[in-house]
Protein backbone atom coordinates (compact mmCIF):
# COMPACT_ATOMS: atom_id res chain seq x y z
CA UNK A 1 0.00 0.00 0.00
CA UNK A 2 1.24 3.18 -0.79
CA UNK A 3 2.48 5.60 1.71
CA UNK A 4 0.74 8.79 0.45
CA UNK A 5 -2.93 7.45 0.70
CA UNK A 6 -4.21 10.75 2.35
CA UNK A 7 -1.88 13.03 -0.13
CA UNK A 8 -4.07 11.38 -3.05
CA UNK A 9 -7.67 12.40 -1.01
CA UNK A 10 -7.44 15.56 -2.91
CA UNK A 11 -7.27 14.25 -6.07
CA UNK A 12 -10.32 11.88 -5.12
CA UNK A 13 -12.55 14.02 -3.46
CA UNK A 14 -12.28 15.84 -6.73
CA UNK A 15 -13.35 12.95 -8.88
CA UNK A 16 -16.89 12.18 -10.31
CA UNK A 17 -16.51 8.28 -9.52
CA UNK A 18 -18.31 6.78 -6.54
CA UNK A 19 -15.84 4.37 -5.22
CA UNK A 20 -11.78 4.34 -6.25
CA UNK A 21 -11.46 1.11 -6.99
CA UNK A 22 -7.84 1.22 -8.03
CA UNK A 23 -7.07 2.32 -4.32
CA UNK A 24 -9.54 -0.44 -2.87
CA UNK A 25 -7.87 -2.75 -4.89
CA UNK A 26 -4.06 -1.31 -3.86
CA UNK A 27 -5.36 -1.47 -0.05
CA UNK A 28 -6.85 -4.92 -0.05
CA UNK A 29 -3.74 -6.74 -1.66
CA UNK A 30 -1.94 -5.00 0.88
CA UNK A 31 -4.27 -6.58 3.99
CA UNK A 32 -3.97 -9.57 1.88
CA UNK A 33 -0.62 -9.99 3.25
CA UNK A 34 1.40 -13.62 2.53
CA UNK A 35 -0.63 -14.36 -0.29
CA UNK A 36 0.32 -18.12 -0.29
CA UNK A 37 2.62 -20.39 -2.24
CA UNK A 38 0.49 -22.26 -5.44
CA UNK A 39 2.05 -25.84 -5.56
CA UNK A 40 3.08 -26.61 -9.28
CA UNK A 41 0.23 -28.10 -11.03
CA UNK A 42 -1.82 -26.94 -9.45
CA UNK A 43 -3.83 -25.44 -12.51
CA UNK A 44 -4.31 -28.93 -13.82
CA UNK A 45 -5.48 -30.45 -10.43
CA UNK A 46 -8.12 -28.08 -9.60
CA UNK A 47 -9.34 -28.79 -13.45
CA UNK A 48 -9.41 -32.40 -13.17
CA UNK A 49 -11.87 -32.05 -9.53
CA UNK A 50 -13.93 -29.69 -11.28
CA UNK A 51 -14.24 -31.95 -14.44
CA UNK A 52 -15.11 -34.81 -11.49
CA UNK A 53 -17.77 -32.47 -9.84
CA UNK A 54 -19.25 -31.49 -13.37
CA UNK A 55 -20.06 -35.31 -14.06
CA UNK A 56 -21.14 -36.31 -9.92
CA UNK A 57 -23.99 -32.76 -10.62
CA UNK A 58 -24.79 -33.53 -14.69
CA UNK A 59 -27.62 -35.56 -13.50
CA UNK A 60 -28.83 -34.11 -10.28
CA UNK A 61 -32.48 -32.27 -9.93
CA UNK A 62 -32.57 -28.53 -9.49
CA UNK A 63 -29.39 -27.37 -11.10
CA UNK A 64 -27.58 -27.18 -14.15
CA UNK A 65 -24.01 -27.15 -13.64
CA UNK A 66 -22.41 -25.10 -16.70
CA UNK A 67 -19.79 -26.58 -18.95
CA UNK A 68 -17.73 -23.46 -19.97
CA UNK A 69 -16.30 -22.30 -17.10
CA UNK A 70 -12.85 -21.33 -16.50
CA UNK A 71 -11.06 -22.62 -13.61
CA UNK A 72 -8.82 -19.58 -11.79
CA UNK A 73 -5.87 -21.37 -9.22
CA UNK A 74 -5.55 -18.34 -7.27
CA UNK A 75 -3.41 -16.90 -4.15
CA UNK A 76 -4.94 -14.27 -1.48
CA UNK A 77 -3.61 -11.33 -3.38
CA UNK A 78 -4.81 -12.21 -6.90
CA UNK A 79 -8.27 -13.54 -5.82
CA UNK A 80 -8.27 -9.96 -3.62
CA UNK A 81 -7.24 -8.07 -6.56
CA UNK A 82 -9.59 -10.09 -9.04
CA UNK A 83 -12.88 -9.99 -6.60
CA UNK A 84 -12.91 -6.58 -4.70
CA UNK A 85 -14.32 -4.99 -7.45
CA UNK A 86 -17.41 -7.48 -7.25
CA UNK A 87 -18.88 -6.23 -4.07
CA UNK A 88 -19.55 -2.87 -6.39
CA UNK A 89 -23.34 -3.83 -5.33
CA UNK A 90 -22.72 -2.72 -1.91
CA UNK A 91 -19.83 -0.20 -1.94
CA UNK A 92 -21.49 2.11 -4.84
CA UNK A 93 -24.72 2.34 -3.78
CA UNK A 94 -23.76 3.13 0.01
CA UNK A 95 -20.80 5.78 -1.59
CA UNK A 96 -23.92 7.10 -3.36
CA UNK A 97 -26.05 7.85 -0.39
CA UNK A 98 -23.25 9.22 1.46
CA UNK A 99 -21.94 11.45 -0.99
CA UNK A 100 -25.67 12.63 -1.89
CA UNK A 101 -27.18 12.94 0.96
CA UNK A 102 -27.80 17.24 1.38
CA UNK A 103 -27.51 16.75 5.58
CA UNK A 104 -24.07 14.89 5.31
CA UNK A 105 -21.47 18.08 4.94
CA UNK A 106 -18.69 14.85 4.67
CA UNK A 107 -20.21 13.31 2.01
CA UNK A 108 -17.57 13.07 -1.01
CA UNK A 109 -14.51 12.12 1.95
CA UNK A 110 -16.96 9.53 3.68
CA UNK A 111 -17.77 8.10 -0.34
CA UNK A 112 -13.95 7.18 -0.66
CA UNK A 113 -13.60 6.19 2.54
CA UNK A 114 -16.46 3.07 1.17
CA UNK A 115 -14.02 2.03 -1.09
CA UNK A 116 -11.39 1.67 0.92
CA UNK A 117 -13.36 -0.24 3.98
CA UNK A 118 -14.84 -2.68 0.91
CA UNK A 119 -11.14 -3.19 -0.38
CA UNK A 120 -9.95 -3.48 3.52
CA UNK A 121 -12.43 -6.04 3.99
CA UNK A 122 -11.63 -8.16 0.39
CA UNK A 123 -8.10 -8.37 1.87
CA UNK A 124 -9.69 -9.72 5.23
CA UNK A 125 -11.73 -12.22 3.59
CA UNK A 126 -9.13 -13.66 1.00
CA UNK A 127 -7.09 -14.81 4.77
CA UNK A 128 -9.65 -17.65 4.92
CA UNK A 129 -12.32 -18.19 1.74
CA UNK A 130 -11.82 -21.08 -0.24
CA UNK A 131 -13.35 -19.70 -3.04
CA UNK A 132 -15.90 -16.88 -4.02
CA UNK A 133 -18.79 -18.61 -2.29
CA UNK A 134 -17.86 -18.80 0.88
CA UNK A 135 -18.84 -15.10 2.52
CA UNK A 136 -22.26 -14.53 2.71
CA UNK A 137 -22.43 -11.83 0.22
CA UNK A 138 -19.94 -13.32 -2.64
CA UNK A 139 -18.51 -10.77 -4.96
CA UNK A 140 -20.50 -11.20 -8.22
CA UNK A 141 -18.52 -9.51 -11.10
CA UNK A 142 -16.32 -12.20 -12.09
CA UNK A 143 -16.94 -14.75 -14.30
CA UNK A 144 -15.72 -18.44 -14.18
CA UNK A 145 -14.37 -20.32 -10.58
CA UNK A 146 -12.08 -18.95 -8.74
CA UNK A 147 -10.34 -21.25 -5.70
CA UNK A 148 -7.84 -19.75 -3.49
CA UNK A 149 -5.22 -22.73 -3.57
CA UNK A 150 -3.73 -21.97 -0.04
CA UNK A 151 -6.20 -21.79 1.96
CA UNK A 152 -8.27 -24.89 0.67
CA UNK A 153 -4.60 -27.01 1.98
CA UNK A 154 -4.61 -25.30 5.00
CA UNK A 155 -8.56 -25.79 5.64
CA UNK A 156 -7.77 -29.57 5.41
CA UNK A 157 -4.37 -29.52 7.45
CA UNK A 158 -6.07 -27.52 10.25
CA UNK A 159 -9.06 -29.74 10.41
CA UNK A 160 -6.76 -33.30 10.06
CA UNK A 161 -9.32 -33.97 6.90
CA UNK A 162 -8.35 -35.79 3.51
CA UNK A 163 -7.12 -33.18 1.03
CA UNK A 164 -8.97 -35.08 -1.89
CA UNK A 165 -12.33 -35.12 -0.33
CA UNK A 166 -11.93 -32.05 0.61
CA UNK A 167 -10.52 -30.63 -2.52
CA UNK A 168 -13.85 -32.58 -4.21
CA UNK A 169 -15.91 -30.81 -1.44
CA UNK A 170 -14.98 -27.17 -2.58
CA UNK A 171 -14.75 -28.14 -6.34
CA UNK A 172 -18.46 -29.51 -5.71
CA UNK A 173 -19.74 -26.43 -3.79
CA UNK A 174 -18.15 -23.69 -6.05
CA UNK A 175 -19.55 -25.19 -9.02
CA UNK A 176 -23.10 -25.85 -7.61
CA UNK A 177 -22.79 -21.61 -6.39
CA UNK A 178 -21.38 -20.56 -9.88
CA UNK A 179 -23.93 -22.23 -11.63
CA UNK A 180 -27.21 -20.82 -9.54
CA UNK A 181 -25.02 -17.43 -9.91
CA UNK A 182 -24.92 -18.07 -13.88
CA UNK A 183 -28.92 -17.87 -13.98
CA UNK A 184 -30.32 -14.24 -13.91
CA UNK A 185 -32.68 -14.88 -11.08
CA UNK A 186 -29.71 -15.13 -7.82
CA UNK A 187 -27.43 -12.27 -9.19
CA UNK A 188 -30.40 -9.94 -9.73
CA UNK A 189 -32.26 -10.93 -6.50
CA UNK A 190 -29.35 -9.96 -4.31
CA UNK A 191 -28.43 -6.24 -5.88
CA UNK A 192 -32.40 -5.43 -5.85
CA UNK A 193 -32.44 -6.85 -2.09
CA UNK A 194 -29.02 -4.76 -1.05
CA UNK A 195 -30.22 -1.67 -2.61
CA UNK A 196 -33.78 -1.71 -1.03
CA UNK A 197 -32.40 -2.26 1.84
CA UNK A 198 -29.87 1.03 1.39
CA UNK A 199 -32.75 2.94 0.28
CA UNK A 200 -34.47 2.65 3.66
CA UNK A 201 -31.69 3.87 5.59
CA UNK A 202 -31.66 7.56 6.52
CA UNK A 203 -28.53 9.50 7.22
CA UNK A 204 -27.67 10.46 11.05
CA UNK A 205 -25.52 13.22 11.24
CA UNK A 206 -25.75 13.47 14.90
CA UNK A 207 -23.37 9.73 14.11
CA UNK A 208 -20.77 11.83 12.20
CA UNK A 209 -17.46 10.25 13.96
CA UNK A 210 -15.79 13.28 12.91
CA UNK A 211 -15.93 17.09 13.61
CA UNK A 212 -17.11 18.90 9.89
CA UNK A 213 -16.23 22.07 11.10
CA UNK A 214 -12.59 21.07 11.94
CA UNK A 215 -9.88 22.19 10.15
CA UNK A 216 -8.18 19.73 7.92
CA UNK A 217 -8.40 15.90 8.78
CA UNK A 218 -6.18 13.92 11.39
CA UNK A 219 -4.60 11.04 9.25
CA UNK A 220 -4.75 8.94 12.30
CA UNK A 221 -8.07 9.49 12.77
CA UNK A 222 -8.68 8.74 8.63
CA UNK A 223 -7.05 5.06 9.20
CA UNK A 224 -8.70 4.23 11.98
CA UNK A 225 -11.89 4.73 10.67
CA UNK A 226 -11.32 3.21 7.05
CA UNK A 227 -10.11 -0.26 9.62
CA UNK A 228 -13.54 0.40 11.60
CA UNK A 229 -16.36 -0.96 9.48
CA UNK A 230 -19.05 -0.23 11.87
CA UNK A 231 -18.69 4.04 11.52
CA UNK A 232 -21.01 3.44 8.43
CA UNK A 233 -23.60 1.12 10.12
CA UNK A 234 -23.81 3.90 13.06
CA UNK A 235 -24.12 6.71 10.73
CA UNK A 236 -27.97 4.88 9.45
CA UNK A 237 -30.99 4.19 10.79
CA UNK A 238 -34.20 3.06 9.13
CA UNK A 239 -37.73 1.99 10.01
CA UNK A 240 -37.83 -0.84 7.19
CA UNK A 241 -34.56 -2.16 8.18
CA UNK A 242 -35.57 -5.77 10.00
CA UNK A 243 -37.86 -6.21 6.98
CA UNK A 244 -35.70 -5.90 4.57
CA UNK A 245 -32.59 -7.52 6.17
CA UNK A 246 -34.74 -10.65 7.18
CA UNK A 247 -34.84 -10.75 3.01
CA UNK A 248 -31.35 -10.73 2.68
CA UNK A 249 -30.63 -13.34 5.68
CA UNK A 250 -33.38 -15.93 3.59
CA UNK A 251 -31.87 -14.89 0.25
CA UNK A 252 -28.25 -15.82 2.27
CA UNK A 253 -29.77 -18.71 3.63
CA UNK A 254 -31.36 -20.27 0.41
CA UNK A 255 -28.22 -20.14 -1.48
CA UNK A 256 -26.22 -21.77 1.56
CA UNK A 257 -29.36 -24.58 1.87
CA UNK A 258 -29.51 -25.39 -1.75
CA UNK A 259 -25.50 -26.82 -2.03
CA UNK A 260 -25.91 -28.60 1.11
CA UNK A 261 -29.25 -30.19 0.20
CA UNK A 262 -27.58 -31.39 -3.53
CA UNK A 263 -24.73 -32.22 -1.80
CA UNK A 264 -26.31 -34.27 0.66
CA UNK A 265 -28.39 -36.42 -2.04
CA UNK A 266 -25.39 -37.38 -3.69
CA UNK A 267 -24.14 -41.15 -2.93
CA UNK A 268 -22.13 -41.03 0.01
CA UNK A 269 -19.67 -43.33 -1.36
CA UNK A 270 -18.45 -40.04 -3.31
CA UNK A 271 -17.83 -38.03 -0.29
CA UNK A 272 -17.56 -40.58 2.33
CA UNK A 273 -16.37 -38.07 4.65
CA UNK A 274 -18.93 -35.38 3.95
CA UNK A 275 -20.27 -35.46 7.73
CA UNK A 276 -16.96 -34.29 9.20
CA UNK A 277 -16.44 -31.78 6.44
CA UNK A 278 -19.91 -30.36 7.01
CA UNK A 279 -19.11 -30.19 11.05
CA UNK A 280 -15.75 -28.33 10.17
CA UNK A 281 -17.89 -26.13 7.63
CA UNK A 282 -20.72 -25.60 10.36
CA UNK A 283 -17.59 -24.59 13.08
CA UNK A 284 -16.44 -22.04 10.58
CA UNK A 285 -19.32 -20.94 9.84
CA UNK A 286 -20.23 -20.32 13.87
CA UNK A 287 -16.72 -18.09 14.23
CA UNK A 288 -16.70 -16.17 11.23
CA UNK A 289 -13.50 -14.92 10.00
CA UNK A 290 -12.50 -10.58 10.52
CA UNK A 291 -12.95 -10.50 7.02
CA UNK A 292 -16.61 -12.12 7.43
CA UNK A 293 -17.64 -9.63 9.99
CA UNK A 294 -16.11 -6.86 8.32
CA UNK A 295 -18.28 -7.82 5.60
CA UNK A 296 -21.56 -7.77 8.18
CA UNK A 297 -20.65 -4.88 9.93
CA UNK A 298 -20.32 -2.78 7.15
CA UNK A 299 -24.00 -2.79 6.40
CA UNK A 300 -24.83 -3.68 10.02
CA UNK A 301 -26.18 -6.59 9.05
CA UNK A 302 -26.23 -9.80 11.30
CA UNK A 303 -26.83 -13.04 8.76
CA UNK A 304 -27.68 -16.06 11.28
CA UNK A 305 -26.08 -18.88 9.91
CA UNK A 306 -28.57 -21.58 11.26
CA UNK A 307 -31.06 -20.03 8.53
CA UNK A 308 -29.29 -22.29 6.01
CA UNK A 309 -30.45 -25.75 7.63
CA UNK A 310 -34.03 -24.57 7.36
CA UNK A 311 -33.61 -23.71 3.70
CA UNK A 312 -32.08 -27.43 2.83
CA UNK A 313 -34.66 -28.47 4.35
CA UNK A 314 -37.13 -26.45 2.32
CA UNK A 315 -35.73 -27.65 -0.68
CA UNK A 316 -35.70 -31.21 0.47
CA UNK A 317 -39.63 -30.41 0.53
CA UNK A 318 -40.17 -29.16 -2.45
CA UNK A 319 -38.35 -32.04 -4.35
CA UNK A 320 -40.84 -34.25 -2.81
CA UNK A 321 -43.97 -32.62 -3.18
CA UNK A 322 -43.50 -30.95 -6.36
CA UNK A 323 -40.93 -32.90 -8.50
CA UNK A 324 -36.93 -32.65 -8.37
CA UNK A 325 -36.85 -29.99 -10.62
CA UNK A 326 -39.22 -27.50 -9.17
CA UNK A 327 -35.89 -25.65 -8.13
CA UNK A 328 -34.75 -25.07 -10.92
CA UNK A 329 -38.01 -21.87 -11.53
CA UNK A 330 -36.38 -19.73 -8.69
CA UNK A 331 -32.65 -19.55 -10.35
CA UNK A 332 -34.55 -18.07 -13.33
CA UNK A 333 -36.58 -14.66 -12.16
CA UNK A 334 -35.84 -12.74 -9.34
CA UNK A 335 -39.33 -13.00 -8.50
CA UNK A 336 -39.35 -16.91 -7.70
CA UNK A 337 -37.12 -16.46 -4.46
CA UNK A 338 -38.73 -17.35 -1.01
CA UNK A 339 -39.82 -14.77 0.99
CA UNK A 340 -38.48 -14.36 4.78
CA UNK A 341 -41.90 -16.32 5.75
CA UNK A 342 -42.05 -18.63 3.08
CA UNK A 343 -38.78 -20.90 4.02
CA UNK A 344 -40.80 -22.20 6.75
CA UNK A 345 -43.69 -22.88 4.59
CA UNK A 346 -43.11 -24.32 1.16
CA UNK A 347 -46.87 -24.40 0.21
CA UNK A 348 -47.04 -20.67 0.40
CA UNK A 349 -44.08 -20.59 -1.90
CA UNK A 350 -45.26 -22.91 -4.57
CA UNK A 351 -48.77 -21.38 -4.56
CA UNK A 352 -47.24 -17.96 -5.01
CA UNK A 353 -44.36 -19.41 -7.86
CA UNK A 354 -45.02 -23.20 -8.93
CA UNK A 355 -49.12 -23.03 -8.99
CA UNK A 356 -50.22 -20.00 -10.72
């Protein structure tokens, strides 16, 4: 990271663009830290498990695992570099409100400072995901699979688990993710649910963490604030803001319950260890990772992981009652998602999408 990050603020401030991304990008390599040593070959492993997952899904209800695409071996500082510009559904529109809001006299300073959290906490996350799925609100601008090499070994070293089942496990669950993301319904679903739920929030300036009336800005105050996800989250309030988050924690929860469901159908002689994986995965899941609550805190959002049990077992449901490819209608509108009540009640969901 460069040493003259507030000399540039000048030069930003100035600018017409919502969120620097080139300086996200410069400041999350830089959290990134020891990005991790790719073992040679590694390029033609990871294709060969994907190629293995793509023929264990080709036949399984409620997804369509695409063919084309492109496998990306990655360290933490090129998967930071490559995804931080993917979480552009958060950081714009909440630079946007910021910078726009008429009682908010920091508006342009606070905009940058987005970027710079959202590329703060892309550096975080890329310490521990496995691949692009794994935080709650993936980045979605990149095409193709992208698997962060190092930290899939040490997942399995830390946990004493088989690297090839495990190494089949992520392969499996990145490709099931990808493909639901592929479809226009999932993408779609989560920007419109994000940016309702940024619309309802109203600026507090009573929240402002800084003086506007000061002169100049302490540098030391800058940086600890751009490390400090939770200034933003204080700055909002919002009398819609349950509703809408309990959205976002079922849309969170029905694309964690849908891999686990598929993955749980599958014969268990493929993944004989799949139990002990899914225990680590639930344990990770129950500490999440400084990146992970970065991630949360930033929108002051809490998503329950628990929620993703009860959708698995929704879609367990609908296979039964309605046919094993009755899934397959909510990848395709944005429209055909569960609502917060509906994961409990499957009826109400296929009388509202399945029925009509």
């Amino acid at each position: 990271m460069s040493d003259n990050i507030f000399d540039r603020l000048a030069e930003m401030l100035a600018s017409s663009e919502s969120v620097n991304w080139e300086l996200a990008a410069e400041l999350g390599t830089s959290i990134a830290g020891d990005e991790g040593a790719l073992s040679p070959g590694s390029d033609a492993h990871w294709n060969e498990y994907v190629e293995t997952a793509r023929h264990f899904l080709a036949d399984v209800p409620g997804i369509r695992p695409q063919t084309d695409f492109e496998v990306h071996v990655v360290d933490r500082r090129q998967w930071t570099s490559a995804q931080v510009r993917g979480f552009e559904y958060l950081a714009t529109p909440l630079a946007e409100k910021l910078r726009e809001d008429p009682s908010n006299p920091m508006g342009a300073l606070f905009s940058i400072l987005v970027g710079l959290q959202v590329g703060s906490m892309a550096g975080s996350l890329s310490h521990r995901v496995m691949g692009n799925f794994e935080a709650a609100l993936p980045p979605l601008s990149s095409s193709g699979l992208w698997l962060v090499a190092p930290n899939v070994e040490e997942f399995s070293t830390d946990h004493g688990l088989d690297s090839k089942q495990v190494d089949l496990w992520v392969a499996l669950n990145e490709l099931i993710h990808a493909s639901m993301f592929a479809m226009p319904g999932a993408p779609q679903r989560l920007r419109n649910l994000v940016s309702t739920y940024i619309e309802g929030l109203e600026f507090n300036p009573q929240a402002l963490p800084m003086d506007p009336t000061a002169h100049g800005f302490d540098p030391e105050e800058l940086g600890r604030i751009v490390q400090d996800p939770s200034f933003l989250s204080d700055l909002f309030t919002g009398s819609h803001r349950e509703e809408d988050l309990a959205e976002i924690q079922t849309f969170v929860a029905v694309v964690e319950g849908f891999p686990e469901h598929v993955l749980g159908s599958l014969d268990p002689k493929l993944l004989p260890e799949l139990p002990a994986l899914q225990e680590a995965i639930d344990r990770r899941r129950a500490t999440p990772s400084a990146g992970e609550q970065f991630l949360q805190r930033l929108l002051g959002i809490d998503l329950e992981g628990p929620l993703h049990r009860a959708a698995a077992e929704f879609f367990a449901e609908i296979e039964q009652r309605w046919g094993p490819d009755s899934a397959v209608r909510m990848w395709a509108s944005t429209e055909s998602f569960p609502h917060s009540h509906e994961l409990e009640d499957p009826v109400a969901w296929a009388a509202r999408v399945l029925l009509p």
